[in-house]
Protein backbone atom coordinates (compact mmCIF):
# COMPACT_ATOMS: atom_id res chain seq x y z
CA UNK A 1 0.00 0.00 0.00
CA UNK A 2 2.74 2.33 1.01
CA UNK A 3 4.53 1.77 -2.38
CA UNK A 4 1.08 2.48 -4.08
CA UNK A 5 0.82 5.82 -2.87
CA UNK A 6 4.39 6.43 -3.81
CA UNK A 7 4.07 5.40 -7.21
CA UNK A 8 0.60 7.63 -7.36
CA UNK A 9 2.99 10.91 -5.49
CA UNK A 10 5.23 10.27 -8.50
CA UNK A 11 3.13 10.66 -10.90
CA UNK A 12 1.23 13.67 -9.25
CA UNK A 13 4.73 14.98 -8.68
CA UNK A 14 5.79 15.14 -12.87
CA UNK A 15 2.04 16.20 -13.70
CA UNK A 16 2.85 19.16 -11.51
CA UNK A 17 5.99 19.68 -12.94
CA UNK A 18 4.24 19.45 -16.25
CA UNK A 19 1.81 22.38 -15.90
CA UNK A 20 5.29 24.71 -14.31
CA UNK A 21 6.98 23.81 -17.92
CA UNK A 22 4.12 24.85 -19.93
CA UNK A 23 4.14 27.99 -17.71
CA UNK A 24 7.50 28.37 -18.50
CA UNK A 25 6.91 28.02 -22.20
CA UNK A 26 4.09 30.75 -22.32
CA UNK A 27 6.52 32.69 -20.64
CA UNK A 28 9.67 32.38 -23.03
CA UNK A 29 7.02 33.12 -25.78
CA UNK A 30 6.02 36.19 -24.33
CA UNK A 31 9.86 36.89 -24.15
CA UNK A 32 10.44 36.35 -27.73
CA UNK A 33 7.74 38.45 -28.87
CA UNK A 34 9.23 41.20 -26.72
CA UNK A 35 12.80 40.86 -27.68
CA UNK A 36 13.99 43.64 -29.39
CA UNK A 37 18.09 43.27 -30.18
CA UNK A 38 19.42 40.44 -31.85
CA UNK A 39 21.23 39.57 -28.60
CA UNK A 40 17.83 39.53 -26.81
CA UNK A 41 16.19 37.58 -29.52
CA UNK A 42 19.01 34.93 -29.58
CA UNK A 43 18.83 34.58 -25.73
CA UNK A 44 14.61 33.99 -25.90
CA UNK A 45 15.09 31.77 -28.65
CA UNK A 46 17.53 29.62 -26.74
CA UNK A 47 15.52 29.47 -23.95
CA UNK A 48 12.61 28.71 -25.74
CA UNK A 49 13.82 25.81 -27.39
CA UNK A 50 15.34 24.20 -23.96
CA UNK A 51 12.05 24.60 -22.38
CA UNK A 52 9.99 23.01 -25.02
CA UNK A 53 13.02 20.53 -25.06
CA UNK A 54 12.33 20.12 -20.90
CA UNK A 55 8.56 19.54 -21.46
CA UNK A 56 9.28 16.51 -23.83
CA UNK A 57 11.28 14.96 -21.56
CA UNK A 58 8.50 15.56 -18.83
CA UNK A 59 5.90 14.29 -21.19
CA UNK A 60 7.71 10.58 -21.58
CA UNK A 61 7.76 10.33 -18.05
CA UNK A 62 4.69 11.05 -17.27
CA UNK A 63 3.66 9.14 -19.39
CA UNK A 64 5.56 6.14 -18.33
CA UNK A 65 4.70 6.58 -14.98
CA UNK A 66 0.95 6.51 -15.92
CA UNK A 67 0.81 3.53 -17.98
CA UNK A 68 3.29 1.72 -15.16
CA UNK A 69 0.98 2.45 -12.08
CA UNK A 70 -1.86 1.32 -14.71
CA UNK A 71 -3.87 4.90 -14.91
CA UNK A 72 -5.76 5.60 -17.93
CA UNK A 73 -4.00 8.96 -20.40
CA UNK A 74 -5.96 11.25 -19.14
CA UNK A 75 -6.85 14.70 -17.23
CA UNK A 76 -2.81 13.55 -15.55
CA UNK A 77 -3.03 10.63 -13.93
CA UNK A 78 -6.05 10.18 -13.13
CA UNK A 79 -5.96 6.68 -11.17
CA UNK A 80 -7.39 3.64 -12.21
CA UNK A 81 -10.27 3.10 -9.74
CA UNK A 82 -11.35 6.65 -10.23
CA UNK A 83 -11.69 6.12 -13.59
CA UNK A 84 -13.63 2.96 -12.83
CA UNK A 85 -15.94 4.59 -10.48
CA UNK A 86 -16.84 7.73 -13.28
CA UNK A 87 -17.64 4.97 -15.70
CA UNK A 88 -19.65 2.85 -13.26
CA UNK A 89 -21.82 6.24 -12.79
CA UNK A 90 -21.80 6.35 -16.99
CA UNK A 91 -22.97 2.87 -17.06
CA UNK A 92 -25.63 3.75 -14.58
CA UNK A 93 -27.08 6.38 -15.84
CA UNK A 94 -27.07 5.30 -19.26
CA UNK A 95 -28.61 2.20 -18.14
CA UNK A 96 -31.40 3.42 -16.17
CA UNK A 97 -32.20 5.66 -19.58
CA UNK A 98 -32.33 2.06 -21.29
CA UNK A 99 -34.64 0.31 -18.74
CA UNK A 100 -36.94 3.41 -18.94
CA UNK A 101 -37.40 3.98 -22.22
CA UNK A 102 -37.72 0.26 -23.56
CA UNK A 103 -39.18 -1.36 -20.72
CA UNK A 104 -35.97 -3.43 -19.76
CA UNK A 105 -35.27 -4.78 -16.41
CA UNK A 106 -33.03 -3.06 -15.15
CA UNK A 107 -30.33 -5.38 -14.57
CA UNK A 108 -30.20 -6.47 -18.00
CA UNK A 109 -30.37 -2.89 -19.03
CA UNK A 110 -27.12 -2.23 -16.67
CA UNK A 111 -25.24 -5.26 -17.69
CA UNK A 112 -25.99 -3.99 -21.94
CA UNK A 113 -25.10 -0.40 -20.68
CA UNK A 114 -21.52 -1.69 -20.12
CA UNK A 115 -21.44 -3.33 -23.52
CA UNK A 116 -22.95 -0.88 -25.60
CA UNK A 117 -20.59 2.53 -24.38
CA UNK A 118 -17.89 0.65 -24.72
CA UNK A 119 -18.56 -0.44 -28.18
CA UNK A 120 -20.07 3.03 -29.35
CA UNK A 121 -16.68 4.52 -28.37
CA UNK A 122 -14.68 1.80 -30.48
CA UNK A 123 -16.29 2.55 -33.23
CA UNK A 124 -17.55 5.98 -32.83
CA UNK A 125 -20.99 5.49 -33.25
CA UNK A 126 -23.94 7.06 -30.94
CA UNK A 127 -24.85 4.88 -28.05
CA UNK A 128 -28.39 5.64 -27.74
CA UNK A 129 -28.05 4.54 -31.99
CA UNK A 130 -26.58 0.89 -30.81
CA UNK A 131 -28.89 0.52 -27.92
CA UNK A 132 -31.76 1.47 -30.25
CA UNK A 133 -30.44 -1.38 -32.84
CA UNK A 134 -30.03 -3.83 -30.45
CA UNK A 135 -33.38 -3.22 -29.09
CA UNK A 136 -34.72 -3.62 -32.73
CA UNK A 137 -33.33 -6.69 -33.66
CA UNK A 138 -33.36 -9.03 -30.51
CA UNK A 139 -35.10 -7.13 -27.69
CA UNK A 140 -32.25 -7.33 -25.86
CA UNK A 141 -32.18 -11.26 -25.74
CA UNK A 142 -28.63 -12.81 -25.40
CA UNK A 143 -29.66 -16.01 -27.13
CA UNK A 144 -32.13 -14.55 -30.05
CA UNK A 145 -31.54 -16.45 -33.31
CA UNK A 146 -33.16 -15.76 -36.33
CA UNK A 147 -34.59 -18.19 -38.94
CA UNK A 148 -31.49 -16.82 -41.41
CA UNK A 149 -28.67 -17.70 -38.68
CA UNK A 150 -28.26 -14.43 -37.35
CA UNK A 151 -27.33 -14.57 -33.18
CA UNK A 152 -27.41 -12.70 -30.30
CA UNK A 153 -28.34 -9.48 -29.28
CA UNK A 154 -27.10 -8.00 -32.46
CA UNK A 155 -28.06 -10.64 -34.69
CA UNK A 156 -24.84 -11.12 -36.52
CA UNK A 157 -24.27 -13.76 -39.06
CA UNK A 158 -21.36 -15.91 -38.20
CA UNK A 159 -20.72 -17.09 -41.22
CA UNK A 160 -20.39 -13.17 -42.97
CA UNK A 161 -19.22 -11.66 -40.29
CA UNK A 162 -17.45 -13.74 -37.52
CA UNK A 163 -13.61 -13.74 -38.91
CA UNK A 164 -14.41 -9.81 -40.32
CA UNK A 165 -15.00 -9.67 -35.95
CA UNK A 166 -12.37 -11.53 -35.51
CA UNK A 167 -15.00 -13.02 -33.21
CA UNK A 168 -16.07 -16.32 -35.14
CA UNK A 169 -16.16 -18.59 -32.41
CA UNK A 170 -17.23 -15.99 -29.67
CA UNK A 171 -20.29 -14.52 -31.22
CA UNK A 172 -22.76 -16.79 -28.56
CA UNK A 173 -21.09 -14.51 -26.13
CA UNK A 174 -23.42 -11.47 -26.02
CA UNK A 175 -20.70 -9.14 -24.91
CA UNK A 176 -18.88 -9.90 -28.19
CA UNK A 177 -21.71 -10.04 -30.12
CA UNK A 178 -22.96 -6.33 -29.23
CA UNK A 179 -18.77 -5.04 -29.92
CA UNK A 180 -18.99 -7.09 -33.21
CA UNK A 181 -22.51 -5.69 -34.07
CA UNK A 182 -21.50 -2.29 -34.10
CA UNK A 183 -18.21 -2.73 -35.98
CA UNK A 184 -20.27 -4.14 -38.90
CA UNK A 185 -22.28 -0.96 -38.65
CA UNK A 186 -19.51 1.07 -38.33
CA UNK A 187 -17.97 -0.63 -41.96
CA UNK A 188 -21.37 0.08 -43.27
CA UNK A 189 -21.33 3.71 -42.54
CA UNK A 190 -17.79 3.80 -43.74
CA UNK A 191 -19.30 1.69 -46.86
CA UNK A 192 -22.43 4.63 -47.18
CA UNK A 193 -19.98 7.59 -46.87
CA UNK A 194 -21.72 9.11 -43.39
CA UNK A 195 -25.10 8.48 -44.50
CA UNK A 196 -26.40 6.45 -41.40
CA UNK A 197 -29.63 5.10 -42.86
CA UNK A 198 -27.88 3.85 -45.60
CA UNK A 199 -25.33 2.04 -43.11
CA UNK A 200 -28.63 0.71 -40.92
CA UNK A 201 -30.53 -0.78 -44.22
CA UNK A 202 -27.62 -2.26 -45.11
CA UNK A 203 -27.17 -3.61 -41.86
CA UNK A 204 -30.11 -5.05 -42.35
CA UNK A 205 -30.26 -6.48 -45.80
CA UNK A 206 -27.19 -6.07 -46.95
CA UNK A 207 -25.18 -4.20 -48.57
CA UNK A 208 -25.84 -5.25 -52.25
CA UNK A 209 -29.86 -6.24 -51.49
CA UNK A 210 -32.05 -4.12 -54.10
CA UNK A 211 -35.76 -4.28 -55.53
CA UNK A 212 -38.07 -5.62 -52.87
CA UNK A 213 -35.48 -6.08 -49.62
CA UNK A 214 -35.70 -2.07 -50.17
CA UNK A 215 -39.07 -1.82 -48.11
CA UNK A 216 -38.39 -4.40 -45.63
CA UNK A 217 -35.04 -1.82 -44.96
CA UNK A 218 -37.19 1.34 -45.08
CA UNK A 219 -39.32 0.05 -42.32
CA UNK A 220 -36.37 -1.42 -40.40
CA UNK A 221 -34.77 2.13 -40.41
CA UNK A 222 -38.25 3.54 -39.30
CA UNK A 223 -38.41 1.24 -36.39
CA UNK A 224 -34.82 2.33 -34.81
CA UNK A 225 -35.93 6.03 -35.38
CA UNK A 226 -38.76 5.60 -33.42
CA UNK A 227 -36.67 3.76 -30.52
CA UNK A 228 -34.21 6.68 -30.97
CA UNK A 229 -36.43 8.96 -30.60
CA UNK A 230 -38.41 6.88 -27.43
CA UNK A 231 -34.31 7.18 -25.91
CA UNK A 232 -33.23 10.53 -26.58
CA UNK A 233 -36.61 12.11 -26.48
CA UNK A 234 -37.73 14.49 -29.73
CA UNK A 235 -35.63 16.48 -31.35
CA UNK A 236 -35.57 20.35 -30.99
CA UNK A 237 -37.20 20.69 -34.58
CA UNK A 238 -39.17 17.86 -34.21
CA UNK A 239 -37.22 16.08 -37.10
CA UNK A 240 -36.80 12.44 -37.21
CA UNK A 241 -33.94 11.49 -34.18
CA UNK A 242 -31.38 10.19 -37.54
């Protein structure tokens, strides 16, 4: 324990010495601009460079002291459990949102909280979007199959998209199935250049599916905007939530 809060005084310690160096840099530019021989100019210029120099160094070690005591990169150090205990209040809250909106228990809703932020920052993607897909295509069962092979709560196809995944043989496991799910959305919104109801119909069809799998998209589209919408609440405008 004692070494613990060494290792944590450490990295507190460089952080602090961090924001002096940056201080020091604002400085020395302030110096420069004010400089008015060459002499003077030479001399801020110099100093300058061995502070921004300084802050490098201070920079790697921060830096190794925060991924050696196992602290996420950000706001300095921040420690591990802290960082655990924010995002068990994100989780939370996002879940209760869930359970409210779709009528989930809320345990279930908790436990696909987790899942679902942590996916929708992978891959960039909205989480009220993913939880409004999920809810849309399995109700938020963990063992949902369809009649086409599609599994779990984001009814992927193992045989399209398990190796894409890298998740053949995990895709029974709902956690994986959720992160998979929304990296095949995330390719499909890559594949429909930022146009997210083209990336959700082809989500749902596929991407090459024409003629009559076009209405069986439309209304698939239609039914997450209305979940959306049941999550985030109506827009300002009263526009559709995509």
């Amino acid at each position: 324990m004692t070494h613990e809060r060494s290792e944590q005084f450490d990295a507190v310690t460089v952080a602090d010495r961090l924001v002096s160096i940056r201080r020091a840099i604002r400085n020395s530019a302030l110096g420069l601009a004010c400089a008015r021989t060459p002499k003077a100019v030479f001399l801020s210029l110099a100093g300058f460079a061995a502070t921004v120099v300084t802050l490098a160094l201070i920079s790697f070690s921060v830096g190794n002291v925060i991924a050696h005591q196992g602290y996420e990169r950000i706001a300095f150090a921040m420690p591990a459990a802290t960082s655990r205990l924010i995002r068990q209040k994100e989780v939370a809250h996002f879940g209760n949102r869930v359970s409210d909106a779709f009528g989930i228990q809320g345990s279930i809703a908790n436990e696909f909280a987790d899942w679902i932020l942590e996916a929708s920052e992978r891959q960039g993607i909205k989480p009220e979007l993913l939880a409004s897909l999920v809810v849309t295509e399995s109700s938020f069962r963990k063992t949902a199959q369809s009649h086409v092979g599609a599994i779990g709560p984001a009814q992927v196809r193992p045989e399209y998209w398990g190796d894409f995944c890298g998740a053949r043989d995990q895709l029974h496991d709902p956690e994986q199935n959720v992160y998979c799910g929304a990296q095949v959305l995330s390719h499909m919104l890559d594949r429909c250049e930022g146009d997210m109801t083209c990336a959700l119909a082809a989500y749902n069809v596929g991407p090459y599916a024409r003629g009559h799998r076009d209405e069986a998209a439309n209304r698939y589209v239609k039914k997450i905007d209305r979940y959306l919408t049941t999550l985030e609440g109506p827009s300002i405008d009263g526009n559709p939530a995509l």
